[in-house]
PDB file of N, CA and C in Angstrom:
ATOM      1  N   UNK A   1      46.183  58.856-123.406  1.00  0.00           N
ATOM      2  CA  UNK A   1      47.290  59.814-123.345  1.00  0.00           C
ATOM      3  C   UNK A   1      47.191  60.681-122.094  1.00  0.00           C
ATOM      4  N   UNK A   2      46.112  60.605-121.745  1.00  0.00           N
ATOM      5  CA  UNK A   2      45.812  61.896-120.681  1.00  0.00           C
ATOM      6  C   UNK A   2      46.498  61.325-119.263  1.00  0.00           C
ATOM      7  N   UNK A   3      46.551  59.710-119.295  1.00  0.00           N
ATOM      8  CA  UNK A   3      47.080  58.967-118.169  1.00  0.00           C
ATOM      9  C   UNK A   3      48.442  59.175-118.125  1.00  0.00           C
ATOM     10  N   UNK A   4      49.473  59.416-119.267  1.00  0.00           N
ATOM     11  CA  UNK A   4      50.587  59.218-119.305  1.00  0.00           C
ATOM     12  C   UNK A   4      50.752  60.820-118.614  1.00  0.00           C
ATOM     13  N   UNK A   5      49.892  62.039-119.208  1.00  0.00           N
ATOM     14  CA  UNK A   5      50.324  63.321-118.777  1.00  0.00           C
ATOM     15  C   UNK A   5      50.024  63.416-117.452  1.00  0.00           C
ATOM     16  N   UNK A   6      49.064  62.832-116.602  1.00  0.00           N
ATOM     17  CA  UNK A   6      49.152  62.815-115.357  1.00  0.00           C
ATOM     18  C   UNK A   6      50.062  62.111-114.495  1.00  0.00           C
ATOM     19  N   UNK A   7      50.679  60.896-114.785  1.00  0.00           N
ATOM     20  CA  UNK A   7      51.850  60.533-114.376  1.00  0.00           C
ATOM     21  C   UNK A   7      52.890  61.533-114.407  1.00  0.00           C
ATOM     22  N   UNK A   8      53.529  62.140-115.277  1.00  0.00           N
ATOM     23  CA  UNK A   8      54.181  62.863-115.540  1.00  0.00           C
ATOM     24  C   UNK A   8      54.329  64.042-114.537  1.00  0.00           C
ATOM     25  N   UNK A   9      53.126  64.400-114.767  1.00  0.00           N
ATOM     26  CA  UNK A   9      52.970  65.599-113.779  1.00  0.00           C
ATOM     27  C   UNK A   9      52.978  65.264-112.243  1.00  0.00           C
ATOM     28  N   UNK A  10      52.852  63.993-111.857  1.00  0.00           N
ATOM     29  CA  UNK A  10      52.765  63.334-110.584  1.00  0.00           C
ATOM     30  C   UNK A  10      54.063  63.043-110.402  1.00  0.00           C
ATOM     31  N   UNK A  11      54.990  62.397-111.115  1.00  0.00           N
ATOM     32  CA  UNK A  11      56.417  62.362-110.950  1.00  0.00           C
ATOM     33  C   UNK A  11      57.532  63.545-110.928  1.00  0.00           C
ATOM     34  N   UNK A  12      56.558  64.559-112.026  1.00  0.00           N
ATOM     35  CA  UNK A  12      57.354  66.050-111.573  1.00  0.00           C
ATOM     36  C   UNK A  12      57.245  66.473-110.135  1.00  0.00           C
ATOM     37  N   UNK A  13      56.001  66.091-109.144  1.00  0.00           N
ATOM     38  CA  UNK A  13      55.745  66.868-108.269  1.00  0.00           C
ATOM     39  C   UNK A  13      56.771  66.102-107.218  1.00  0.00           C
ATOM     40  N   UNK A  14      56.737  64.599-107.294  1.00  0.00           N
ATOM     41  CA  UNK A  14      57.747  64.119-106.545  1.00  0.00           C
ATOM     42  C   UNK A  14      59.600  64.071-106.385  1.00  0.00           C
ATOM     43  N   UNK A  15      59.850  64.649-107.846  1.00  0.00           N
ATOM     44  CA  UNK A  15      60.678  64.827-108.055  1.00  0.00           C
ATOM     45  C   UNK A  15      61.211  66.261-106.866  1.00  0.00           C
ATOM     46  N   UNK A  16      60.340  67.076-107.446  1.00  0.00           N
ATOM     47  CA  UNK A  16      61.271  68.309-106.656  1.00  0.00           C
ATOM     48  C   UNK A  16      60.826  68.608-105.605  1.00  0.00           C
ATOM     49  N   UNK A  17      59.817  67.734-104.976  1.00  0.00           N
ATOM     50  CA  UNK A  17      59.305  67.206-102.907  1.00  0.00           C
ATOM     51  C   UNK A  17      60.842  66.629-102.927  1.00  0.00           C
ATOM     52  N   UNK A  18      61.595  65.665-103.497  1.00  0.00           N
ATOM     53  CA  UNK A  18      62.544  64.647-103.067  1.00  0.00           C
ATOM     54  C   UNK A  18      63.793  65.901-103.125  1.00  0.00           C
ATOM     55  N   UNK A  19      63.761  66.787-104.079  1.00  0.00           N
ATOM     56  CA  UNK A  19      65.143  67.706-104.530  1.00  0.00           C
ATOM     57  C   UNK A  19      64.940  68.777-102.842  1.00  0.00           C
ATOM     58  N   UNK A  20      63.275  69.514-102.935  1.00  0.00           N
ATOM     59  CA  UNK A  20      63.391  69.793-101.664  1.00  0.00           C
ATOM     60  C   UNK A  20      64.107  69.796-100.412  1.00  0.00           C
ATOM     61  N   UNK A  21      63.606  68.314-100.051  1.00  0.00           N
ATOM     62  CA  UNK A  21      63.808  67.604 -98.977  1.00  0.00           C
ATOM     63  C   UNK A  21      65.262  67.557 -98.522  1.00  0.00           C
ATOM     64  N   UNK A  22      66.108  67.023 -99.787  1.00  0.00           N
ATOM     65  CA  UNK A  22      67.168  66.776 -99.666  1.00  0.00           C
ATOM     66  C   UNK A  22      68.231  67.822 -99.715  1.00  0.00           C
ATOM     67  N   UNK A  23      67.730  68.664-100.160  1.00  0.00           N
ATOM     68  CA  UNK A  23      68.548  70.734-100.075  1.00  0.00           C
ATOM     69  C   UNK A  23      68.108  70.721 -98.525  1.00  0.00           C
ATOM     70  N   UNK A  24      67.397  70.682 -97.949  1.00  0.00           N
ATOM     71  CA  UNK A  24      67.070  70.854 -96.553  1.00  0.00           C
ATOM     72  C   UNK A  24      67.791  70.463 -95.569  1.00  0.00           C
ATOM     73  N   UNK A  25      67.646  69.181 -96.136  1.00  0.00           N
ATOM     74  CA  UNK A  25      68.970  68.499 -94.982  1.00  0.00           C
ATOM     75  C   UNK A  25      70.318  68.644 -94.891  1.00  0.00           C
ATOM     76  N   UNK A  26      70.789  68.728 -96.795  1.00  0.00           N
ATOM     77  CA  UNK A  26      71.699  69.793 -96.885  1.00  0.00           C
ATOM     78  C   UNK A  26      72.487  70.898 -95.869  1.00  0.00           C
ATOM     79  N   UNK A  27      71.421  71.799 -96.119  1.00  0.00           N
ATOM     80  CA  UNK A  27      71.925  73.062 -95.502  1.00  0.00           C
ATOM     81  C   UNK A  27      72.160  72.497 -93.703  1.00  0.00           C
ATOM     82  N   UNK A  28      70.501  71.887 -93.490  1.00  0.00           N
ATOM     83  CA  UNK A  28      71.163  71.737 -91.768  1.00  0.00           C
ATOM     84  C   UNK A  28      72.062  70.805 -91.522  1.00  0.00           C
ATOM     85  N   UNK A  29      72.490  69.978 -92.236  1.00  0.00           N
ATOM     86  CA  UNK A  29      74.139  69.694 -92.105  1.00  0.00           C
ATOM     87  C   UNK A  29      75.120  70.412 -92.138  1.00  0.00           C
ATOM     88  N   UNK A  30      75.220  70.962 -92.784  1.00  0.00           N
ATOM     89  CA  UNK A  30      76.232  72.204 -93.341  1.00  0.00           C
ATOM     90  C   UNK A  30      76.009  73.213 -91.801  1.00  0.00           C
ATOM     91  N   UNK A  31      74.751  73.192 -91.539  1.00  0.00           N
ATOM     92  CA  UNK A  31      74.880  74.658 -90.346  1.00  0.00           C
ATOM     93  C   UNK A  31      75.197  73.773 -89.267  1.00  0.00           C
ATOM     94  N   UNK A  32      75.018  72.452 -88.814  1.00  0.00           N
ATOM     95  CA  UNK A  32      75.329  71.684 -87.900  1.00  0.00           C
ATOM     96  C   UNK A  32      77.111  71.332 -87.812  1.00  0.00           C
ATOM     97  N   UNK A  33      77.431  71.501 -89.027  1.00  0.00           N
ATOM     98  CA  UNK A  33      78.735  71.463 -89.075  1.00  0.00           C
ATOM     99  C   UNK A  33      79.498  72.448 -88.368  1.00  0.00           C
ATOM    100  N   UNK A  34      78.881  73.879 -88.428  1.00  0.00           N
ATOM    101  CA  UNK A  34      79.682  74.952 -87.952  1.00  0.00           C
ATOM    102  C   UNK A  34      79.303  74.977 -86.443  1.00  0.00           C
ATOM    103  N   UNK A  35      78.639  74.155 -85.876  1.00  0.00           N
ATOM    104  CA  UNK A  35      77.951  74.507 -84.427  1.00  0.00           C
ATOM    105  C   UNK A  35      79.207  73.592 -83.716  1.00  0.00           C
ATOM    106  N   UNK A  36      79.052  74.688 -82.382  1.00  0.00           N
ATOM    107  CA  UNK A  36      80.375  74.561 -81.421  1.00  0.00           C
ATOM    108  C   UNK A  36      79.758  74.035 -80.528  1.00  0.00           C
ATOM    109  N   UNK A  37      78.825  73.344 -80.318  1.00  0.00           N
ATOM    110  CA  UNK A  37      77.568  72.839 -78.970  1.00  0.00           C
ATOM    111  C   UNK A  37      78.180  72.140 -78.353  1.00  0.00           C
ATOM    112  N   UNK A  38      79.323  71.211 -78.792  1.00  0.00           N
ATOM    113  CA  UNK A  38      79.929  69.938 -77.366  1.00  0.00           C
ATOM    114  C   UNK A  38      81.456  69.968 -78.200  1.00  0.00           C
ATOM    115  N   UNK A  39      82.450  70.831 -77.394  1.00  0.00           N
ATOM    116  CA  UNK A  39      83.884  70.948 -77.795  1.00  0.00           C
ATOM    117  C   UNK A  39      84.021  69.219 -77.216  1.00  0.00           C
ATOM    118  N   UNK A  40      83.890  68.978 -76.166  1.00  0.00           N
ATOM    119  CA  UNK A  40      84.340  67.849 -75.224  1.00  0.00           C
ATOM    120  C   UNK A  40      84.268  66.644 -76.496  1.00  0.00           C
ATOM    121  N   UNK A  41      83.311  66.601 -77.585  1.00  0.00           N
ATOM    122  CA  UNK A  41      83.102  65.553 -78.597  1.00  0.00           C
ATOM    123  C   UNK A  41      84.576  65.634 -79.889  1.00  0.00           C
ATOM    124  N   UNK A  42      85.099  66.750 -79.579  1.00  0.00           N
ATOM    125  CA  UNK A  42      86.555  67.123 -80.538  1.00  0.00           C
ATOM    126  C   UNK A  42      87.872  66.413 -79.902  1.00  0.00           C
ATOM    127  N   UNK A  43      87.337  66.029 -78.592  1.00  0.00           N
ATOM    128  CA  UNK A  43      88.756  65.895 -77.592  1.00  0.00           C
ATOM    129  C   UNK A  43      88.499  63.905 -78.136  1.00  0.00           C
ATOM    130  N   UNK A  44      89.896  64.176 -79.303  1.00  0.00           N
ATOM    131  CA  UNK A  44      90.045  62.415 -79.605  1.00  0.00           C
ATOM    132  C   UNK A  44      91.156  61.945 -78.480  1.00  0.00           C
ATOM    133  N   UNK A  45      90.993  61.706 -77.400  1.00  0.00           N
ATOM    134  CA  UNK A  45      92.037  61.331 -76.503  1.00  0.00           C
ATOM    135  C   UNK A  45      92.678  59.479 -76.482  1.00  0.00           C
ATOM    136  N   UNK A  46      93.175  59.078 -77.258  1.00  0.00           N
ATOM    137  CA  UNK A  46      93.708  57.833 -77.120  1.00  0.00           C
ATOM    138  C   UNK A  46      93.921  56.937 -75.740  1.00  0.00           C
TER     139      UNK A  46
END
């Protein structure tokens, strides 16, 4: 039994490393979204 509670607890820890990770990238998408760094990349010129 003690194997199953250490799994457990090993999959909790990866779980919210992965929830982490992925709020992270999150946000710097989200702040990359608002960045004005290259207008010239907005100009869709046909």
């Amino acid at each position: 039994m003690e194997f199953f509670a250490s799994a457990i607890e090993t999959l909790k820890v990866l779980v919210i490393a992965l929830g982490a990770g992925l709020g992270v990238w999150g946000v710097i998408n989200l702040l990359e979204g608002y960045g004005n760094d290259n207008p010239g990349a907005n100009a869709h010129v046909p």
